[in-house]
PDB file of N, CA and C in Angstrom:
ATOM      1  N   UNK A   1       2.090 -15.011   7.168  1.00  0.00           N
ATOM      2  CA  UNK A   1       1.341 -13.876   7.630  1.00  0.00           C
ATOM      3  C   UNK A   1       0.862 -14.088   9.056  1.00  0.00           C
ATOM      4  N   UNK A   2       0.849 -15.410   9.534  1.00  0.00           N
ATOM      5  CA  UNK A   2       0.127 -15.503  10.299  1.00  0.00           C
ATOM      6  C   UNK A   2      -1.133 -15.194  10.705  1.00  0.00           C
ATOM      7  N   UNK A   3      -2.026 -14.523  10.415  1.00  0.00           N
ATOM      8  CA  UNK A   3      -3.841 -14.519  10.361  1.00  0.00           C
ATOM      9  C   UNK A   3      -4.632 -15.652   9.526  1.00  0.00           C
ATOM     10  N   UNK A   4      -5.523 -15.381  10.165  1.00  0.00           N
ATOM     11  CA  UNK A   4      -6.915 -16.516   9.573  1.00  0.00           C
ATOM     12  C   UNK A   4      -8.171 -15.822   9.425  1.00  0.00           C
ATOM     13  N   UNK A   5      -8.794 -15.626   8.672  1.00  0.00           N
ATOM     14  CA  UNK A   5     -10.077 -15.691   8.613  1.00  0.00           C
ATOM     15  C   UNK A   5     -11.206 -16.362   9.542  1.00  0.00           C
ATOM     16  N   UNK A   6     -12.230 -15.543  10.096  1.00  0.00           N
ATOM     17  CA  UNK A   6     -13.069 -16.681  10.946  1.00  0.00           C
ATOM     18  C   UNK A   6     -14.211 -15.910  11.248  1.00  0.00           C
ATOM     19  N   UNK A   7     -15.237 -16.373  11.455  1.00  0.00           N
ATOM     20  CA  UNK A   7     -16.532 -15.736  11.943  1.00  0.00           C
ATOM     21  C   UNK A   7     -16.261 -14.749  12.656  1.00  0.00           C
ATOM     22  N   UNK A   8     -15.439 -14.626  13.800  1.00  0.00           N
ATOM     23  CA  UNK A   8     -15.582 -13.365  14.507  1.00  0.00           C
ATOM     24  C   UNK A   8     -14.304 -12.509  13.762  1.00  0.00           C
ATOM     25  N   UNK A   9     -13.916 -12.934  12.712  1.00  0.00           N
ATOM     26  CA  UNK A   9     -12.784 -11.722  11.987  1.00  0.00           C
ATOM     27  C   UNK A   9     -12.995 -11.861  10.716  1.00  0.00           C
ATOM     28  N   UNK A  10     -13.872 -11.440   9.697  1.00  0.00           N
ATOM     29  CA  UNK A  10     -14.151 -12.373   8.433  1.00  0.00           C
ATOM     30  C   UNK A  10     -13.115 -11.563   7.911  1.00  0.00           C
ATOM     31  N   UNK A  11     -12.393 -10.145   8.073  1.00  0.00           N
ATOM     32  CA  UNK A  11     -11.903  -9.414   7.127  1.00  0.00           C
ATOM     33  C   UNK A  11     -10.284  -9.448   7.449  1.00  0.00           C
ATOM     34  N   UNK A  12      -9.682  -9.768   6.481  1.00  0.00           N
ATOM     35  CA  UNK A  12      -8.332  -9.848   7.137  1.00  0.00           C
ATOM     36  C   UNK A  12      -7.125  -9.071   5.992  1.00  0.00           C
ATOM     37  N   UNK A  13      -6.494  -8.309   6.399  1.00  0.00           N
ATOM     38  CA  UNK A  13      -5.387  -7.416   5.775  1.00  0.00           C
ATOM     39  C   UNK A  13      -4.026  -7.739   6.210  1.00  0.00           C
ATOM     40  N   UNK A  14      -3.385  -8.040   5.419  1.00  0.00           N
ATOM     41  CA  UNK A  14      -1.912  -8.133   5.911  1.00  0.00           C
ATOM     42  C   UNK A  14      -0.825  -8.201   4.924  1.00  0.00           C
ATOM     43  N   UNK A  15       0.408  -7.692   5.184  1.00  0.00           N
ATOM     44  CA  UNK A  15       1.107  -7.424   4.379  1.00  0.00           C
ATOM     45  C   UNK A  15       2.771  -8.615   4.418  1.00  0.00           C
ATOM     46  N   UNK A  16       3.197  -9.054   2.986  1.00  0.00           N
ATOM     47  CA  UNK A  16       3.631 -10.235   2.780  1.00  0.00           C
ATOM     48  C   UNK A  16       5.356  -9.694   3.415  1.00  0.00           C
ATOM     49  N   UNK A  17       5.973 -10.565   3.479  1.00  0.00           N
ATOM     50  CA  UNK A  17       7.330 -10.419   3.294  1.00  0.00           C
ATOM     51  C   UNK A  17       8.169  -9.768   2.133  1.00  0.00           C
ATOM     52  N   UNK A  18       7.643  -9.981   1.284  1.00  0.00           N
ATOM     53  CA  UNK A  18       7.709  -9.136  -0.239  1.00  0.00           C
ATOM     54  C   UNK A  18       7.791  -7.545  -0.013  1.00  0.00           C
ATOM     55  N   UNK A  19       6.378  -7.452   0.228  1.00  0.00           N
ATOM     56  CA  UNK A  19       6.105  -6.108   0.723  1.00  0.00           C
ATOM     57  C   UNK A  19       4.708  -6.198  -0.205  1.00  0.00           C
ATOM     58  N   UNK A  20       4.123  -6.990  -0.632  1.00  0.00           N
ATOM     59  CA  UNK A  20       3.002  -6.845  -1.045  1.00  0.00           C
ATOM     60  C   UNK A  20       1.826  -7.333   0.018  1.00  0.00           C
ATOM     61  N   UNK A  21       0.453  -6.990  -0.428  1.00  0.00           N
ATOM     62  CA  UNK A  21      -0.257  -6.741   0.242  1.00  0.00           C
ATOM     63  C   UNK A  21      -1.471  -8.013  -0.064  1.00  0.00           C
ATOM     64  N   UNK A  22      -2.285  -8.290   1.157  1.00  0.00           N
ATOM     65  CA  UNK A  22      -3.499  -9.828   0.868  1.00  0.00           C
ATOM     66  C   UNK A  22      -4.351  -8.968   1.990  1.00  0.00           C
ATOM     67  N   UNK A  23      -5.801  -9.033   0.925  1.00  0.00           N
ATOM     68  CA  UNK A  23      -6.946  -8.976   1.603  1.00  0.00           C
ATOM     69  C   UNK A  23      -8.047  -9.911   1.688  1.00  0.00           C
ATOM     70  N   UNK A  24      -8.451 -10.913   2.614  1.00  0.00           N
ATOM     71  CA  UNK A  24      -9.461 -11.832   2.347  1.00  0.00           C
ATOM     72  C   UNK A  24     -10.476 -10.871   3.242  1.00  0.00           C
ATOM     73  N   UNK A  25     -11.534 -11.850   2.411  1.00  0.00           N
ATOM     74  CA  UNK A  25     -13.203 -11.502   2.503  1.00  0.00           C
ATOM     75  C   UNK A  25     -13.704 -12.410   3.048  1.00  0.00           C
ATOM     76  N   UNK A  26     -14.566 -13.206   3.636  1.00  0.00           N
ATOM     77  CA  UNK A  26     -14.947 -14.457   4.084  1.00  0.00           C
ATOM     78  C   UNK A  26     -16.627 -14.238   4.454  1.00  0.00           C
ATOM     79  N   UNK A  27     -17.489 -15.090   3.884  1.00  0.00           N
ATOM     80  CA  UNK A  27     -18.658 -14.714   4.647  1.00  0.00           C
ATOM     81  C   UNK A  27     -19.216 -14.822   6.303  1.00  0.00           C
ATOM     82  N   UNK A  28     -20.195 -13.874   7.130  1.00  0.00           N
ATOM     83  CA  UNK A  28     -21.005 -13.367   6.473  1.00  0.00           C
ATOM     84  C   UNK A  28     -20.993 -11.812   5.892  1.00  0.00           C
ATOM     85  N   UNK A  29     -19.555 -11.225   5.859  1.00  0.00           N
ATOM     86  CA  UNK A  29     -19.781  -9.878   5.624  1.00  0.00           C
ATOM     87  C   UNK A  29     -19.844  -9.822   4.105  1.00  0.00           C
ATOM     88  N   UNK A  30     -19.054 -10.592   2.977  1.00  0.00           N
ATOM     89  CA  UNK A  30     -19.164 -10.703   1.842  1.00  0.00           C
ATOM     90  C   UNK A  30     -18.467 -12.141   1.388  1.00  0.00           C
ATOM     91  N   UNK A  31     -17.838 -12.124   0.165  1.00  0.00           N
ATOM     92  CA  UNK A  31     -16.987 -13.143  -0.224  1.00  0.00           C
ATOM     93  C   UNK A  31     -17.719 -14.612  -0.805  1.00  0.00           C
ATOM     94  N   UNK A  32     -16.569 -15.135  -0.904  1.00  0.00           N
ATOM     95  CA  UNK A  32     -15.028 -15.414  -0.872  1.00  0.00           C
ATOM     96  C   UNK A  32     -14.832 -14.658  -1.416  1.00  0.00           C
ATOM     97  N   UNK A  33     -13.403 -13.793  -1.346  1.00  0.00           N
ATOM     98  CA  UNK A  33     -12.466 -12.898  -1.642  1.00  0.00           C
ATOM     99  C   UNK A  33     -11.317 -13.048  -1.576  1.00  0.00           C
ATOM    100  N   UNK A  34     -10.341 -12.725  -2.332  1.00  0.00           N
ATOM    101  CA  UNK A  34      -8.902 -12.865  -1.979  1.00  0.00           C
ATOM    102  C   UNK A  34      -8.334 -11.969  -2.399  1.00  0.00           C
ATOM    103  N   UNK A  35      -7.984 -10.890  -2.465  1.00  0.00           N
ATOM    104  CA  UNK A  35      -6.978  -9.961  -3.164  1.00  0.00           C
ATOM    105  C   UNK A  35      -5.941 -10.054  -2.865  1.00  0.00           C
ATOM    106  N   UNK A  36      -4.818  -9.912  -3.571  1.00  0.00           N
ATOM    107  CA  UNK A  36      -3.394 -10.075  -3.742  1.00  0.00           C
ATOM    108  C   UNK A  36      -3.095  -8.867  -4.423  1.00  0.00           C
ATOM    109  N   UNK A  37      -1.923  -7.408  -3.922  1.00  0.00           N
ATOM    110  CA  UNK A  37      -1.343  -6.608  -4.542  1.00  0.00           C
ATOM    111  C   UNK A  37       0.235  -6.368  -4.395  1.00  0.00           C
ATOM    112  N   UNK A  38       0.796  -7.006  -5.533  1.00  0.00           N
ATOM    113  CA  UNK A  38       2.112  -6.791  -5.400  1.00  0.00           C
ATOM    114  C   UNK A  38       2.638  -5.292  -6.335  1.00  0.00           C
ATOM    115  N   UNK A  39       3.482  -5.016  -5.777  1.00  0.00           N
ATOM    116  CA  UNK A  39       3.729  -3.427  -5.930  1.00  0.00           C
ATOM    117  C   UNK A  39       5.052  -3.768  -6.860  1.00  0.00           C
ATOM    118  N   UNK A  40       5.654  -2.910  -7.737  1.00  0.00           N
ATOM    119  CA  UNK A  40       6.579  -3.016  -8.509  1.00  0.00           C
ATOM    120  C   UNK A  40       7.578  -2.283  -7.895  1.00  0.00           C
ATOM    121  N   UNK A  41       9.222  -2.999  -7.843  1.00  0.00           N
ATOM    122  CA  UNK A  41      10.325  -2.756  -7.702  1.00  0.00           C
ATOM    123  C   UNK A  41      10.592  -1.283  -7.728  1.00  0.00           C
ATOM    124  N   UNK A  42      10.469  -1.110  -8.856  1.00  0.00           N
ATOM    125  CA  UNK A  42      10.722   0.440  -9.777  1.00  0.00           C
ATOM    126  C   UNK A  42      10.079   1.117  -9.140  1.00  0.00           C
ATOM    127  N   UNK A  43      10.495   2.355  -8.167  1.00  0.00           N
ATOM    128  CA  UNK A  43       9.485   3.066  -7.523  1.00  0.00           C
ATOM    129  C   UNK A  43       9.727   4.930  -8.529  1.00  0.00           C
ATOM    130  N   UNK A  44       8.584   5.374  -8.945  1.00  0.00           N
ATOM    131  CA  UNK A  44       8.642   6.129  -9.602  1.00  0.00           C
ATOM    132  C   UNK A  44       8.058   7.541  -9.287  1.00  0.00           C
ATOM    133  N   UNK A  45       8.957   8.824  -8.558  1.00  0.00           N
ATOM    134  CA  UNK A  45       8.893   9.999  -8.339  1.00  0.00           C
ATOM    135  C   UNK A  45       8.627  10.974  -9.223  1.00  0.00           C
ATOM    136  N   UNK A  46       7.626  11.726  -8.678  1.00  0.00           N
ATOM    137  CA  UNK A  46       7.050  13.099  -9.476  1.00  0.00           C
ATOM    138  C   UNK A  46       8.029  13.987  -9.026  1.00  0.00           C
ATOM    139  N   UNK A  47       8.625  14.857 -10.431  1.00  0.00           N
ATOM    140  CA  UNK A  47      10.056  15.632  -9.980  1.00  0.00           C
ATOM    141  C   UNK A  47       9.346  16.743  -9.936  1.00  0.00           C
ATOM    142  N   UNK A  48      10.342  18.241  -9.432  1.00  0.00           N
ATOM    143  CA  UNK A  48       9.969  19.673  -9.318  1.00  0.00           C
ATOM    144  C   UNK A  48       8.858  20.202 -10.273  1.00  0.00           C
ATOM    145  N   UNK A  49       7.992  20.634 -10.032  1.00  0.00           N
ATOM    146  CA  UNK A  49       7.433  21.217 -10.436  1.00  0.00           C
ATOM    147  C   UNK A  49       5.996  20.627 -11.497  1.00  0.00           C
ATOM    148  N   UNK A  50       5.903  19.444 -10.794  1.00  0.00           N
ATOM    149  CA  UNK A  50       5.161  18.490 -11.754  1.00  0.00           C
ATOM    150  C   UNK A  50       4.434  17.313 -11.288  1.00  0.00           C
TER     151      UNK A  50
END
């Protein structure tokens, strides 16, 4: 990903090679935090009328 967390950036978003997604938290804004969202393959469309 290349980012870091640090006092002057506690919040950090970035998205993996995968295509999933990492959010750290770091204090003093909150945290420790780590979220990790990986998204599923199967991408699934709402058809006509629905």
């Amino acid at each position: 990903m290349g980012r870091e967390p640090s006092f002057a950036h506690p919040i950090v978003d970035a998205r993996m090679p995968d295509g999933s997604r990492v959010n750290a938290v770091i204090p003093p804004v909150g945290g420790p935090y780590l979220a990790i969202r990986k998204f599923n393959r199967l991408r699934l469309d709402i058809g006509p009328g629905g």
